[in-house]
C-alpha atoms as a PDB file:
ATOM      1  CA  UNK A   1      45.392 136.835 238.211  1.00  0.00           C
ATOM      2  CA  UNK A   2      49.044 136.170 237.175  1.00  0.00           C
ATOM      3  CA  UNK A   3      51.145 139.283 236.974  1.00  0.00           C
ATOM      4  CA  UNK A   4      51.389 138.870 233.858  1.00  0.00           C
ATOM      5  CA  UNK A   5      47.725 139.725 233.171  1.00  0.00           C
ATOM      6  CA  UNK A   6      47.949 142.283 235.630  1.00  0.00           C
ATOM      7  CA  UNK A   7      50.264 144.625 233.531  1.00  0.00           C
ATOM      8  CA  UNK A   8      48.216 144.098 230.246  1.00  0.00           C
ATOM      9  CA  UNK A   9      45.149 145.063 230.302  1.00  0.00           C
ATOM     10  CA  UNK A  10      44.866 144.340 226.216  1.00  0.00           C
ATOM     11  CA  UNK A  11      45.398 141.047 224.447  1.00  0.00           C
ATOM     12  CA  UNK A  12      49.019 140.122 225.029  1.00  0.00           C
ATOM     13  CA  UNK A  13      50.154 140.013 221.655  1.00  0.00           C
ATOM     14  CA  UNK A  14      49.571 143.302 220.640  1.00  0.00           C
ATOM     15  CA  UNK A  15      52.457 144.996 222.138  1.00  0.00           C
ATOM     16  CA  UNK A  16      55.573 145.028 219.097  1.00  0.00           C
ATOM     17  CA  UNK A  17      55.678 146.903 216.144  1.00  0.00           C
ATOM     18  CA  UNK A  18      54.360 145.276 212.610  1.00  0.00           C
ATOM     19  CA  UNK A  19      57.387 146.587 210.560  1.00  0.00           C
ATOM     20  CA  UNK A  20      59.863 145.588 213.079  1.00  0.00           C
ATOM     21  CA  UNK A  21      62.496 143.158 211.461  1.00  0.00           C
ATOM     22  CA  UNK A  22      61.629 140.467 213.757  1.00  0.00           C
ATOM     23  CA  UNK A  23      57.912 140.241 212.618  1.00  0.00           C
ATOM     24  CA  UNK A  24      58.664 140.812 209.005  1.00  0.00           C
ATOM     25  CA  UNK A  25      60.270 137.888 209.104  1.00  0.00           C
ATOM     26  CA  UNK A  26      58.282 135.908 211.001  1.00  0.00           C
ATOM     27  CA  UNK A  27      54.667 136.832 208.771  1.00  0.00           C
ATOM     28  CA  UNK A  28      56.925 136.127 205.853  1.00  0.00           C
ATOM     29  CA  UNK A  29      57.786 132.365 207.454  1.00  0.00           C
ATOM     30  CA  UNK A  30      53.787 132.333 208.252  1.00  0.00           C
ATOM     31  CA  UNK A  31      53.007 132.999 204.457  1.00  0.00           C
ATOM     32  CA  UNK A  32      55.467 130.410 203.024  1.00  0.00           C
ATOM     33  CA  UNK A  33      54.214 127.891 205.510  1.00  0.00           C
ATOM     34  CA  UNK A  34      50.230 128.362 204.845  1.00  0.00           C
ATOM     35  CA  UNK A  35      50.056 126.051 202.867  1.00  0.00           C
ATOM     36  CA  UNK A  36      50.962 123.509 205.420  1.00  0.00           C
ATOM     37  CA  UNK A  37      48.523 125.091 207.780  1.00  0.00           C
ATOM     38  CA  UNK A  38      45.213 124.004 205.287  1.00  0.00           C
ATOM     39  CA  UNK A  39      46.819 120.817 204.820  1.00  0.00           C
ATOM     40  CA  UNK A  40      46.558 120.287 208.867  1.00  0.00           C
ATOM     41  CA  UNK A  41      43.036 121.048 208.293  1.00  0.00           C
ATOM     42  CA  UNK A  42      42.114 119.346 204.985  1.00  0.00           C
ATOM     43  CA  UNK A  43      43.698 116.274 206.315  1.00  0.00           C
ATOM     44  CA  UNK A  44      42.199 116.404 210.099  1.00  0.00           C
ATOM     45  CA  UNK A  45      45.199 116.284 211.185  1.00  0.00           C
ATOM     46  CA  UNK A  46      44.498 117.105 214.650  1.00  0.00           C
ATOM     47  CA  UNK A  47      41.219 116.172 216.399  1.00  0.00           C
ATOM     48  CA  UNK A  48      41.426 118.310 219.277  1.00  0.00           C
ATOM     49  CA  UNK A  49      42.899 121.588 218.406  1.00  0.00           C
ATOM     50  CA  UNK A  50      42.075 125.698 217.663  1.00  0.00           C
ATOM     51  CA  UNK A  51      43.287 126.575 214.228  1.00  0.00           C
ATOM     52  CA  UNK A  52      43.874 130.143 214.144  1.00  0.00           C
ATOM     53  CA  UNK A  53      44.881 132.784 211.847  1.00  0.00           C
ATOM     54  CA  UNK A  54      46.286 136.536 212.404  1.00  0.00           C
ATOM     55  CA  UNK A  55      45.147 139.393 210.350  1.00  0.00           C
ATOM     56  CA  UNK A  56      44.814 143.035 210.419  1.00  0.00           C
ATOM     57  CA  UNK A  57      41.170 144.224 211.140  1.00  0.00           C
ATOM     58  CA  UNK A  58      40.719 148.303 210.838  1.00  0.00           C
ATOM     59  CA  UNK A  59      38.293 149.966 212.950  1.00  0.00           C
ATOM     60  CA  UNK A  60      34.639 150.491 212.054  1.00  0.00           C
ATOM     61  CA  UNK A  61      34.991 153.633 211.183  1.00  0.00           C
ATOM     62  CA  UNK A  62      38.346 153.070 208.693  1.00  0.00           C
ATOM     63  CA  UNK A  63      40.972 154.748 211.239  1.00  0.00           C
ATOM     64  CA  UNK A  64      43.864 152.462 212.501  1.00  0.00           C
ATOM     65  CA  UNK A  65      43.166 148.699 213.074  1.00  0.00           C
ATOM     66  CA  UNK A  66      44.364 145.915 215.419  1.00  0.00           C
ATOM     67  CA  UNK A  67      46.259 142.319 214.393  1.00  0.00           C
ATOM     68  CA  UNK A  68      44.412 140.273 216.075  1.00  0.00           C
ATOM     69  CA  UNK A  69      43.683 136.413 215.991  1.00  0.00           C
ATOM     70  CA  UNK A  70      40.776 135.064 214.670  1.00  0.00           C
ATOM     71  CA  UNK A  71      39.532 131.245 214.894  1.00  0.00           C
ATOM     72  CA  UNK A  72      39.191 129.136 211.851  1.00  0.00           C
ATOM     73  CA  UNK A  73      35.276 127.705 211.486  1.00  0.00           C
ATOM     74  CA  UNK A  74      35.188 126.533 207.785  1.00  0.00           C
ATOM     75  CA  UNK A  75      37.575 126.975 204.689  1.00  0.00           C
ATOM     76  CA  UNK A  76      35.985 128.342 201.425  1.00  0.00           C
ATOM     77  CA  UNK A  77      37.383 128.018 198.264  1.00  0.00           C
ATOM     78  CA  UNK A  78      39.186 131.319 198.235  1.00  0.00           C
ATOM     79  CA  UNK A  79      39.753 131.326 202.174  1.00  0.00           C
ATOM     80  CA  UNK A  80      38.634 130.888 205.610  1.00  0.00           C
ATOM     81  CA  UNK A  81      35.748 131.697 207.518  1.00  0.00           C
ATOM     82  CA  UNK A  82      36.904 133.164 210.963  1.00  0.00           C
ATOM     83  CA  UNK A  83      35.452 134.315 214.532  1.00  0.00           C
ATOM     84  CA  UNK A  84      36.911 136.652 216.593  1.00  0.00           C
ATOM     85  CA  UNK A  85      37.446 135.831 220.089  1.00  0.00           C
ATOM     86  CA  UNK A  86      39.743 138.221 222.114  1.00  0.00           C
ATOM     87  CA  UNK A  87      39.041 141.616 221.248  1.00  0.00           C
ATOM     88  CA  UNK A  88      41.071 144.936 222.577  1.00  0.00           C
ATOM     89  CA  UNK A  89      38.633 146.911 224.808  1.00  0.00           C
ATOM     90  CA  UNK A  90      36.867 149.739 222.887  1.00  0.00           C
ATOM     91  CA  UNK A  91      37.651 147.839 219.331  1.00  0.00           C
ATOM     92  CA  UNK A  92      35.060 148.649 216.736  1.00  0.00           C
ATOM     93  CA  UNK A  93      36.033 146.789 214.341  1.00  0.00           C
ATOM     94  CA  UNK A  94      34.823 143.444 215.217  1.00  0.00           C
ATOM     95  CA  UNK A  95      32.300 142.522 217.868  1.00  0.00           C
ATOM     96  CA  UNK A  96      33.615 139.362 219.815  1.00  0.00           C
ATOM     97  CA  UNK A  97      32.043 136.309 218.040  1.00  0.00           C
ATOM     98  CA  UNK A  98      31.625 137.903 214.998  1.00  0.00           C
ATOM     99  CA  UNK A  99      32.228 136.025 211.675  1.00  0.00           C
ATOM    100  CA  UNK A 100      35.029 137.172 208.483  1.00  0.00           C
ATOM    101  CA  UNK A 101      36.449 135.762 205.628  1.00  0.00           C
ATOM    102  CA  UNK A 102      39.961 136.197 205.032  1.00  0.00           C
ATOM    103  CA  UNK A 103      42.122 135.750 201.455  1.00  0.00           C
ATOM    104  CA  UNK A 104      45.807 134.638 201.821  1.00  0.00           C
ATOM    105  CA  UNK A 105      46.910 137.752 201.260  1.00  0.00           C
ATOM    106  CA  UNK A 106      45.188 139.194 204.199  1.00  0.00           C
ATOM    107  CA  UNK A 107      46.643 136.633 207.138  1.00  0.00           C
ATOM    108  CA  UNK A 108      49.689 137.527 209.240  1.00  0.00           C
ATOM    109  CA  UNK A 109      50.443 134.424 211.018  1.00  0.00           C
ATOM    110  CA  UNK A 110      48.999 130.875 211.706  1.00  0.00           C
ATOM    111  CA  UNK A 111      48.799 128.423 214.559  1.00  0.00           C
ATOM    112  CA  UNK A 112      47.326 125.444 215.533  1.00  0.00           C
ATOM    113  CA  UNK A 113      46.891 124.772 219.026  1.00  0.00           C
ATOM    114  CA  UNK A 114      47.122 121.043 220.214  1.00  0.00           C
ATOM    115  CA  UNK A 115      45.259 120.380 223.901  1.00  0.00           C
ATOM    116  CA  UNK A 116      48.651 118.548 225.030  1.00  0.00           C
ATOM    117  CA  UNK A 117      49.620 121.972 224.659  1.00  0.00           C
ATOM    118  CA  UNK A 118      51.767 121.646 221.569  1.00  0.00           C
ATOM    119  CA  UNK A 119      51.875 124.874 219.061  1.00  0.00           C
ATOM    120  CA  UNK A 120      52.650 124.795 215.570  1.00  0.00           C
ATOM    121  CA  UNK A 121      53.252 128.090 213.859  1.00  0.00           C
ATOM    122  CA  UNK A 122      52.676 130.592 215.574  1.00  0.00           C
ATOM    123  CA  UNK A 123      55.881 132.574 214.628  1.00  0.00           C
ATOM    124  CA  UNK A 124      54.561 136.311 215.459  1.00  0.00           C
ATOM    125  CA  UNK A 125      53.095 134.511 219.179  1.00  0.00           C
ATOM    126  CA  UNK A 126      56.999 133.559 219.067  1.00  0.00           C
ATOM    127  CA  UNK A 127      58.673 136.939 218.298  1.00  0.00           C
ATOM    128  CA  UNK A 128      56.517 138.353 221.317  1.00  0.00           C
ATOM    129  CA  UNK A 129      57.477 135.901 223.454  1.00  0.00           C
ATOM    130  CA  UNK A 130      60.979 136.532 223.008  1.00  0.00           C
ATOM    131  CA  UNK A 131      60.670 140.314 224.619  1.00  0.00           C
ATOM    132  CA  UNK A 132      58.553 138.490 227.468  1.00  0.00           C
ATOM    133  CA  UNK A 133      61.131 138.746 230.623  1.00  0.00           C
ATOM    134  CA  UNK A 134      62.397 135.286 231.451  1.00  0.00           C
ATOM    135  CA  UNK A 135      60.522 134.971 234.361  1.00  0.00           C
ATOM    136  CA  UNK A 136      57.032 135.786 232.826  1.00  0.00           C
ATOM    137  CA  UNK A 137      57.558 133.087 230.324  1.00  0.00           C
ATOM    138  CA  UNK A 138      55.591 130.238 231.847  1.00  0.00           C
ATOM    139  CA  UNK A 139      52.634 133.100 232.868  1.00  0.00           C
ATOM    140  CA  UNK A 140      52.684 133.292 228.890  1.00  0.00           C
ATOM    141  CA  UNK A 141      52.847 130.325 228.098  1.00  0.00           C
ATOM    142  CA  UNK A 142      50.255 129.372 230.723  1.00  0.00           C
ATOM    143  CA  UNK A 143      48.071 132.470 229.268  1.00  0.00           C
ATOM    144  CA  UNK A 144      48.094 130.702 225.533  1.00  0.00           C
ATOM    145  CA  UNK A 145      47.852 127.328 226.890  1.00  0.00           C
ATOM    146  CA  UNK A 146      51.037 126.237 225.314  1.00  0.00           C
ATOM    147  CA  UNK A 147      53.810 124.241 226.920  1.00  0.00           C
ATOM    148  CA  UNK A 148      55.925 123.273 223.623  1.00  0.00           C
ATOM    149  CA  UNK A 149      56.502 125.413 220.560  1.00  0.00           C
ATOM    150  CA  UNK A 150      57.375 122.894 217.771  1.00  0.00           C
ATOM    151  CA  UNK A 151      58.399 123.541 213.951  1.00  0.00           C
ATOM    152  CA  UNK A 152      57.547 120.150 213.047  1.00  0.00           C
ATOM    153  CA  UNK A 153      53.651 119.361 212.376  1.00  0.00           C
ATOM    154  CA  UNK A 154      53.153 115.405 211.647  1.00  0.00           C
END
């Protein structure tokens, strides 16, 4: 286990703030870049990748939530069709595998992750990474399965 996962026993993108300024900005760069994202996947863009979207979940029972990352299975007219995958132990509000819909105005962030290990989006994955001590990067990185962040999708 990489020391990384040692010290977390949660998902490792849980760990900043949502109204810090940092994240603001980057789930307002994920919303005016959505667009692109459904392109990627109207157009097939990528044979080999996990499209992924970030939202807010609450508990089962309505008390506070988690933002966690959900995996894109079909898009609907009005949005996607998700399944969770990493869940924080004890969550309720989700069981892992478990399918929801999600409306633009509910998703966070996006990212598409490329098996050569290329991510697009991604920005929140981005602002975490940045508070990630230099020399835990590549244990992130590693973690994720990315080994280049890129702004540009083709």
């Amino acid at each position: 286990m990489s020391t990384y996962e040692e010290k977390h026993d949660e998902p490792i993108f849980m760990a900043l703030k949502g109204d810090s300024p940092e994240l603001v900005a980057a789930k307002k760069r994920a919303s005016e870049t959505l667009p692109r994202f459904k392109q990627a996947i109207l157009e097939g863009k990528f044979s080999s990748a996990f499209f992924n979207l970030k939202a807010y979940i609450p508990e089962a029972n309505g008390s506070e939530g988690a933002h966690l990352w959900l995996w894109v299975r079909e898009l609907t007219d009005d949005g996607y069709v998700c399944k969770s995958f990493e869940l924080p132990k004890g969550f309720t509000g989700l069981r892992t595998d478990e399918r929801v819909v999600l409306t633009p105005d509910k998703i966070e962030d996006w990212m598409i992750n490329v098996d050569d290990g290329t991510l697009y989006g991604g920005f929140t994955i981005r602002v975490a990474r940045a508070h990630v001590p230099e020399q835990e990067k590549s244990k992130f990185d590693s973690y994720i399965g990315v080994s280049r962040y890129s702004d540009d999708l083709p």
